[in-house]
C-alpha atoms as a PDB file:
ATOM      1  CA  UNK A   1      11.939 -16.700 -10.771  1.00  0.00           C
ATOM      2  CA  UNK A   2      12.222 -14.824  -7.435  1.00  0.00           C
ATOM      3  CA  UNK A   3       9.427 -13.282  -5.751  1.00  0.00           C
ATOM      4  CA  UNK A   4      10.522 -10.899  -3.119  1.00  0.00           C
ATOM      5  CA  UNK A   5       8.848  -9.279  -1.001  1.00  0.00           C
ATOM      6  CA  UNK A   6       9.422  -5.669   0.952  1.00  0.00           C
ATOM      7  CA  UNK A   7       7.982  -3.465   3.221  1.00  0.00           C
ATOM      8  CA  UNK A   8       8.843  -0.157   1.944  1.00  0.00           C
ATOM      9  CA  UNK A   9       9.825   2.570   4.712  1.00  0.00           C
ATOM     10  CA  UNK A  10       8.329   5.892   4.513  1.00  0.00           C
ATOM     11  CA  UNK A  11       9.768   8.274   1.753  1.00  0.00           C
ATOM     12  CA  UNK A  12      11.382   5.760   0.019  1.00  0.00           C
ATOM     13  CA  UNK A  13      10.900   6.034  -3.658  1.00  0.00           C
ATOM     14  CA  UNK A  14       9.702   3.026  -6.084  1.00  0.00           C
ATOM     15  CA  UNK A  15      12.361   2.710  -8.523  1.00  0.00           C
ATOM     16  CA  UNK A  16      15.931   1.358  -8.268  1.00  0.00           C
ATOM     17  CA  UNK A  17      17.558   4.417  -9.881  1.00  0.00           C
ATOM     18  CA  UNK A  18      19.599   6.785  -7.446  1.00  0.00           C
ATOM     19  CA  UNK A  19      17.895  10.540  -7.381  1.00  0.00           C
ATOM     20  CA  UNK A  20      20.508  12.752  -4.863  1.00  0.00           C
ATOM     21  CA  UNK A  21      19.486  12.800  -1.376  1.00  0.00           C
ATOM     22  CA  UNK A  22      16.827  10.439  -1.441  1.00  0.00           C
ATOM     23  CA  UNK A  23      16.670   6.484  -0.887  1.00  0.00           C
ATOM     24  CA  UNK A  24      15.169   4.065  -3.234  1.00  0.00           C
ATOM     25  CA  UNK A  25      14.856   0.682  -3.599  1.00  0.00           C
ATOM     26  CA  UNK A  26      18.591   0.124  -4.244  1.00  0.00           C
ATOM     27  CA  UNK A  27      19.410   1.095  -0.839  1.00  0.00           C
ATOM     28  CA  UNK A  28      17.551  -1.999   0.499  1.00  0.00           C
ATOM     29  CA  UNK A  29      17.515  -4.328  -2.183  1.00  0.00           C
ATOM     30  CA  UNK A  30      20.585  -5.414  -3.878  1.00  0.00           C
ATOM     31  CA  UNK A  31      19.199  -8.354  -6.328  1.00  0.00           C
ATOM     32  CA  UNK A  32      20.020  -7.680  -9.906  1.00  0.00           C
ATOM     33  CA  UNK A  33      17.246  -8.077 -12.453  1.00  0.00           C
ATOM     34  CA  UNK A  34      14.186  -7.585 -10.338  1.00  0.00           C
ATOM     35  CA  UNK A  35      11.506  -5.172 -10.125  1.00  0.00           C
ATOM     36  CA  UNK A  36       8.437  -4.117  -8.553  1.00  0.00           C
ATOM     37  CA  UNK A  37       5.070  -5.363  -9.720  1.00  0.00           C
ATOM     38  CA  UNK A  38       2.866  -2.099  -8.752  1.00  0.00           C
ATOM     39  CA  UNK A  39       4.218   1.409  -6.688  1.00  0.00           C
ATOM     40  CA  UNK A  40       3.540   2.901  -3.294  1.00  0.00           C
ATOM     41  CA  UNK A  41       4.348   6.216  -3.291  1.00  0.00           C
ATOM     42  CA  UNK A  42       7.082   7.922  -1.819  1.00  0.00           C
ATOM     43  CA  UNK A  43       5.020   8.750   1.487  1.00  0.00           C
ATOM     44  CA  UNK A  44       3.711   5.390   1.637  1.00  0.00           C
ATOM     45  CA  UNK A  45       4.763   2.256   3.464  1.00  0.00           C
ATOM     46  CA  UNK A  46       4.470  -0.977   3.337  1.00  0.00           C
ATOM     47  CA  UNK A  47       4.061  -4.177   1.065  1.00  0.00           C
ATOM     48  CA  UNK A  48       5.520  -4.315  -2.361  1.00  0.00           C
ATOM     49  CA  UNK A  49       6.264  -7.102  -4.784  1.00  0.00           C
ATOM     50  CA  UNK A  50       9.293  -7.602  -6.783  1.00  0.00           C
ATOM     51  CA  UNK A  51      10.129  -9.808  -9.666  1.00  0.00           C
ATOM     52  CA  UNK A  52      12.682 -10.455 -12.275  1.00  0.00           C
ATOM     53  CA  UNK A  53       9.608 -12.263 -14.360  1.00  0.00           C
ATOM     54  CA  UNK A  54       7.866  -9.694 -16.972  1.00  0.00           C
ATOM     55  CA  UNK A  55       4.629 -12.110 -17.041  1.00  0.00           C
ATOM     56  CA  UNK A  56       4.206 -12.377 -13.209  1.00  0.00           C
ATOM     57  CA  UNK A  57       5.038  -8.834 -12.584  1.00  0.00           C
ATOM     58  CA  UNK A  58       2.375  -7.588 -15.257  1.00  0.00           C
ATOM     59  CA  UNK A  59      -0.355 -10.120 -13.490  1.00  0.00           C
ATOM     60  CA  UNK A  60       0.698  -8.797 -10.143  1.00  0.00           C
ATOM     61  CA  UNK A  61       0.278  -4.747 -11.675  1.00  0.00           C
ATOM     62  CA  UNK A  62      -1.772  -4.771 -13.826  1.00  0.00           C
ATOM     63  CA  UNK A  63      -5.805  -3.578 -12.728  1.00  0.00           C
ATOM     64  CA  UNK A  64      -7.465  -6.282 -15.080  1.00  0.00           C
ATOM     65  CA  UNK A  65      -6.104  -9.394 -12.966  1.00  0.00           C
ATOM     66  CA  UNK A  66      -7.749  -7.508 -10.075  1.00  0.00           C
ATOM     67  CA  UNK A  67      -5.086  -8.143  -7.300  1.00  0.00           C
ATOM     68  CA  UNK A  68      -7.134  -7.120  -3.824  1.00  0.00           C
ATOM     69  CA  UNK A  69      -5.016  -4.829  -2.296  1.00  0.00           C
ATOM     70  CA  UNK A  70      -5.304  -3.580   1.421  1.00  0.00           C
ATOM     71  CA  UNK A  71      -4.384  -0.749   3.335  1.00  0.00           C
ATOM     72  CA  UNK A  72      -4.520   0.589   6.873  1.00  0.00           C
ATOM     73  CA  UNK A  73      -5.201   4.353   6.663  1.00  0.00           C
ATOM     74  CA  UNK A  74      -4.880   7.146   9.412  1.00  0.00           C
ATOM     75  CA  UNK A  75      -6.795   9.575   8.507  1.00  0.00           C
ATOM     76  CA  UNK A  76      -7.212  13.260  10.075  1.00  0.00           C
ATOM     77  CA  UNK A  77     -11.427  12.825  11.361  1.00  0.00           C
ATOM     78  CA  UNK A  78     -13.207  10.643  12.502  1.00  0.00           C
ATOM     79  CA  UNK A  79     -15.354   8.814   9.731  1.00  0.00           C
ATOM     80  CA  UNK A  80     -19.203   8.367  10.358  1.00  0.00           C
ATOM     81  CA  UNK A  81     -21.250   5.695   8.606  1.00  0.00           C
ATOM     82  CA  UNK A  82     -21.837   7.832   5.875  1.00  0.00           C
ATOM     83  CA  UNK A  83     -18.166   8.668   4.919  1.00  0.00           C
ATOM     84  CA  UNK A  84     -17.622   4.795   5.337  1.00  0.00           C
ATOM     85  CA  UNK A  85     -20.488   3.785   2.822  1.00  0.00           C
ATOM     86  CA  UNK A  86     -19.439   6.708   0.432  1.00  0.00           C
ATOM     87  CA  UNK A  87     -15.912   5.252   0.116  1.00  0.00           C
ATOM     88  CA  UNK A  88     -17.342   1.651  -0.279  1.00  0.00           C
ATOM     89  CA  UNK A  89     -19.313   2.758  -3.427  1.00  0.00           C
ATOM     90  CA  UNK A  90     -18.236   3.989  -6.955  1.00  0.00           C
ATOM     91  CA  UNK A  91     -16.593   7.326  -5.897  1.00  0.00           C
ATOM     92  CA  UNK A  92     -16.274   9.887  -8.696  1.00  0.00           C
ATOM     93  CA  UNK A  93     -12.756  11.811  -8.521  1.00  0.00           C
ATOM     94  CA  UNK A  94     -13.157  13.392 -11.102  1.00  0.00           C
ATOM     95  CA  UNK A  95     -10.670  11.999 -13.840  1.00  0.00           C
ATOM     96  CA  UNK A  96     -12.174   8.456 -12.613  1.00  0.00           C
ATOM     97  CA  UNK A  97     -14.717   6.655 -10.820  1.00  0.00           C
ATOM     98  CA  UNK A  98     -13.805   4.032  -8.451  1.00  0.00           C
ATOM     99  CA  UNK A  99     -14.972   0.650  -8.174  1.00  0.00           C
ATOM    100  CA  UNK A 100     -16.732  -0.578  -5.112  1.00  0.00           C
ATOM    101  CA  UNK A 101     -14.582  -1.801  -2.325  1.00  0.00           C
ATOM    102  CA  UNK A 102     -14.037  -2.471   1.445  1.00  0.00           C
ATOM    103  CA  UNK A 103     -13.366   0.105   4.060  1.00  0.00           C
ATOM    104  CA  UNK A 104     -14.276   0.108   7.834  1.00  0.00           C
ATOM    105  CA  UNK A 105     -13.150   2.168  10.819  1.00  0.00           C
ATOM    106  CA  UNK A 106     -10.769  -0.041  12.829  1.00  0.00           C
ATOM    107  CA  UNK A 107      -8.630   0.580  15.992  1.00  0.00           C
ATOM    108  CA  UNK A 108      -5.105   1.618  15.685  1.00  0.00           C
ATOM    109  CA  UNK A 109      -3.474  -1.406  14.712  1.00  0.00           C
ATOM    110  CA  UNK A 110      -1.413  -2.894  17.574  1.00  0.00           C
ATOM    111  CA  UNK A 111       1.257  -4.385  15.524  1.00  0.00           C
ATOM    112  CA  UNK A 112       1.650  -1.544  13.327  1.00  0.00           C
ATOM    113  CA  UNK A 113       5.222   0.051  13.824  1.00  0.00           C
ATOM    114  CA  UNK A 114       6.234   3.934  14.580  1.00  0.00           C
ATOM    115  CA  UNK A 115       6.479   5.592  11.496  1.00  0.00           C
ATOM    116  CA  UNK A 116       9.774   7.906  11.473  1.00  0.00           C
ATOM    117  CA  UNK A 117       9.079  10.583  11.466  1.00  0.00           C
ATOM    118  CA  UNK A 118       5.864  10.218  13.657  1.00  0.00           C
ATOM    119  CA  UNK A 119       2.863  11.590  12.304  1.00  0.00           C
ATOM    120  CA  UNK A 120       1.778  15.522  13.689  1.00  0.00           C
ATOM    121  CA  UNK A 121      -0.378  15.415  16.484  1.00  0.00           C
ATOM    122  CA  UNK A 122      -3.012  18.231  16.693  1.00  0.00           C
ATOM    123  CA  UNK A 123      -4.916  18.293  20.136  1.00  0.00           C
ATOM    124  CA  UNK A 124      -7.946  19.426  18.850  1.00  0.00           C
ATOM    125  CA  UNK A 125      -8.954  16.950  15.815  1.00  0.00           C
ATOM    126  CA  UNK A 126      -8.496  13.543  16.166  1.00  0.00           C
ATOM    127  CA  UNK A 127      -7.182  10.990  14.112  1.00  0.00           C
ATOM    128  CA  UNK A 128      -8.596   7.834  13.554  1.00  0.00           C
ATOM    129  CA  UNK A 129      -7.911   4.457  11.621  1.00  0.00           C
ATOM    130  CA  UNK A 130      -9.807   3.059   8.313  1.00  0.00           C
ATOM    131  CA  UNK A 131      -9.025  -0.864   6.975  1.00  0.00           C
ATOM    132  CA  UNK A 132      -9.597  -0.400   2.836  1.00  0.00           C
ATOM    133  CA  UNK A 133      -9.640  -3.428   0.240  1.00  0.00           C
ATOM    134  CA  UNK A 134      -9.548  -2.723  -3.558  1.00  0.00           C
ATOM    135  CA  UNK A 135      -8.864  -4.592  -6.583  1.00  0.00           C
ATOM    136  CA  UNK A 136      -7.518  -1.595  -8.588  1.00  0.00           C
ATOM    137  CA  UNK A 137      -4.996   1.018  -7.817  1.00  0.00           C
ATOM    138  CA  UNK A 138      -4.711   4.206  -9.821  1.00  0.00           C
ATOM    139  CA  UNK A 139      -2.426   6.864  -8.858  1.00  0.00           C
ATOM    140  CA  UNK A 140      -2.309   7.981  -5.103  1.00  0.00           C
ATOM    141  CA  UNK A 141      -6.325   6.681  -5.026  1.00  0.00           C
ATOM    142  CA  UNK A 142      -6.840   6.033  -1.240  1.00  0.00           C
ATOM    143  CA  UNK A 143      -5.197   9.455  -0.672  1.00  0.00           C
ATOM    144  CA  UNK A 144      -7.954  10.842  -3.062  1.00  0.00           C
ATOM    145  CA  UNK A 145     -11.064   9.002  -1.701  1.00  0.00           C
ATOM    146  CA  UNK A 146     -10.378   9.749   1.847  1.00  0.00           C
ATOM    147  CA  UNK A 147      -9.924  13.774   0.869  1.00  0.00           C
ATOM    148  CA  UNK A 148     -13.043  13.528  -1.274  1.00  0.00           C
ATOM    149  CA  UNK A 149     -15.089  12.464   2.167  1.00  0.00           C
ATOM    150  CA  UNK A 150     -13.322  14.921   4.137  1.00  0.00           C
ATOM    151  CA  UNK A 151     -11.000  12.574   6.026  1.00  0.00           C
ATOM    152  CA  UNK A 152      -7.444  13.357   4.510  1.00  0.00           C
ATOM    153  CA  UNK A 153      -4.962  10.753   4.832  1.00  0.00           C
ATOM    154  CA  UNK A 154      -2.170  11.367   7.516  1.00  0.00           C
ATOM    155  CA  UNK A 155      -0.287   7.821   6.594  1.00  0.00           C
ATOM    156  CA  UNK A 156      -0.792   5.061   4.216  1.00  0.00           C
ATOM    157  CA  UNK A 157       0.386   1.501   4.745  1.00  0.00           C
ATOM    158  CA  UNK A 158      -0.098  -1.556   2.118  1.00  0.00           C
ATOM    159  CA  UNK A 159      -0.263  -4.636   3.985  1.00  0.00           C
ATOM    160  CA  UNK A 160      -1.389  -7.228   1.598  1.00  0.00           C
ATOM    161  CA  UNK A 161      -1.420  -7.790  -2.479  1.00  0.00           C
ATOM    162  CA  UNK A 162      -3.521 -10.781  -3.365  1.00  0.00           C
ATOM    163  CA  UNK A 163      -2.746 -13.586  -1.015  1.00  0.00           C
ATOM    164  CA  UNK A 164       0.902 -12.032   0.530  1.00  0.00           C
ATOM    165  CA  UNK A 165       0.237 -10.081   3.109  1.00  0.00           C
ATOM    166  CA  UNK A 166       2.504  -8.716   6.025  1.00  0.00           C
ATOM    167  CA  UNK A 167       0.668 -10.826   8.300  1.00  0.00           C
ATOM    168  CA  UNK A 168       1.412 -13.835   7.183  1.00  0.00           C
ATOM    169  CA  UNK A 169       5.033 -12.656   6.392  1.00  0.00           C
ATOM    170  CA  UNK A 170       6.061 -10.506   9.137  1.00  0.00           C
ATOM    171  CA  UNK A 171       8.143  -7.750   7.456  1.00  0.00           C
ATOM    172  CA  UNK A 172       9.636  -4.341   9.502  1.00  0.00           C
ATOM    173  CA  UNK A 173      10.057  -1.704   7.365  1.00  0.00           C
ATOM    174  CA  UNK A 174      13.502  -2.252   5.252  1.00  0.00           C
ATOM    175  CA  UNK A 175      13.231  -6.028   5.658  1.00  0.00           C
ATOM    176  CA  UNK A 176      12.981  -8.510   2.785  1.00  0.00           C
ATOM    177  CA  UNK A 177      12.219 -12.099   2.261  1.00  0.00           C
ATOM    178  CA  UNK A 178      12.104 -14.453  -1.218  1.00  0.00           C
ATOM    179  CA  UNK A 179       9.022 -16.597  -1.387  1.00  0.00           C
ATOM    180  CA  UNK A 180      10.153 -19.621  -2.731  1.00  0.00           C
ATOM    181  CA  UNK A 181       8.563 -20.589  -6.440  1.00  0.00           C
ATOM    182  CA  UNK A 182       6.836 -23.146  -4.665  1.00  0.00           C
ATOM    183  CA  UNK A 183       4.643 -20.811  -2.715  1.00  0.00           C
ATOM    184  CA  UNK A 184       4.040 -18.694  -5.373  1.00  0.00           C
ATOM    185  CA  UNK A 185       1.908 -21.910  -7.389  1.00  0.00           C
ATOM    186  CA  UNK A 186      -0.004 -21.409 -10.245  1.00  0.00           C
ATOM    187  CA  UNK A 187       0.218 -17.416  -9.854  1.00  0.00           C
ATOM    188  CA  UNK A 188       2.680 -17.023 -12.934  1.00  0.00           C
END
């Protein structure tokens, strides 16, 4: 039962099968019979979980095992404690409301590295970064709660999924590592 995991690079898709002119997972992982427990969208990097176990993969994915998730999110604004404490509570967008979670204004992460391409600068409206921790994860929903307080996401970066985070398991974009069944304990 492998559990691998991956930081995904920018505008690589989710899925193992080949669509022309774009990479997927098959251009970084070449592991038969495994597959990702959750997404990240195309234009989103970072952390994913793969698995050639149906059970663990459906714990990992699905919302009602409520998985914490956390991204790092540059967003185009500055937030004020307002826009913070709106995205912490139930936020309606419209086809759902979301539960509460974590988010707070952080400084650019450090350790983060350059996305490729590099995000558009504009001179005249900052960026700034926002730390968010859910335990769901509906379609694209950071990307919609930042837009629905007026701070639109420039990039979106998944750096943990319940207790494997890229902290703990230093990962550059592309890069791979199995976490032996030992580590995984009493998670399947």
């Amino acid at each position: 039962m492998p559990l691998i995991l991956f930081n995904k690079p920018f505008q690589v898709l989710c899925q193992f099968s080949p669509q022309e002119g774009r990479e997927s997972l098959a251009d970084y992982l070449d592991i038969p019979n495994i597959y990702p427990a959750g997404r990240l969208d195309a234009d989103s990097e970072g952390l994913m979980l793969l698995t050639d176990d149906g059970r663990l993969q459906h714990k990992i994915a699905h919302p009602d095992h409520k998985e914490a998730k956390s991204y790092l999110v540059q967003v185009d604004g500055v937030p004020d404690a307002e826009s913070l404490a709106r995205l912490q509570a139930p936020l309606d967008l419209g086809d759902f409301v979301t539960k509460p979670c974590r988010a707070v204004r952080i400084a650019e992460p450090e350790w983060l590295w350059p996305r490729n391409p590099p995000i558009r600068a504009r001179k005249d409206k900052p960026t700034s970064w926002i730390a968010i921790t859910l335990e769901e994860g509906k379609n694209r929903q950071v990307r919609r709660m930042t837009a629905a307080v007026g701070l639109p996401t420039l990039r979106l970066v998944r750096t943990s999924i319940g207790p494997f985070s890229l902290a703990s398991h230093p990962l550059m974009p592309g890069e791979w590592m199995e976490v032996a069944a030992e580590d995984v304990g009493g998670r399947s």
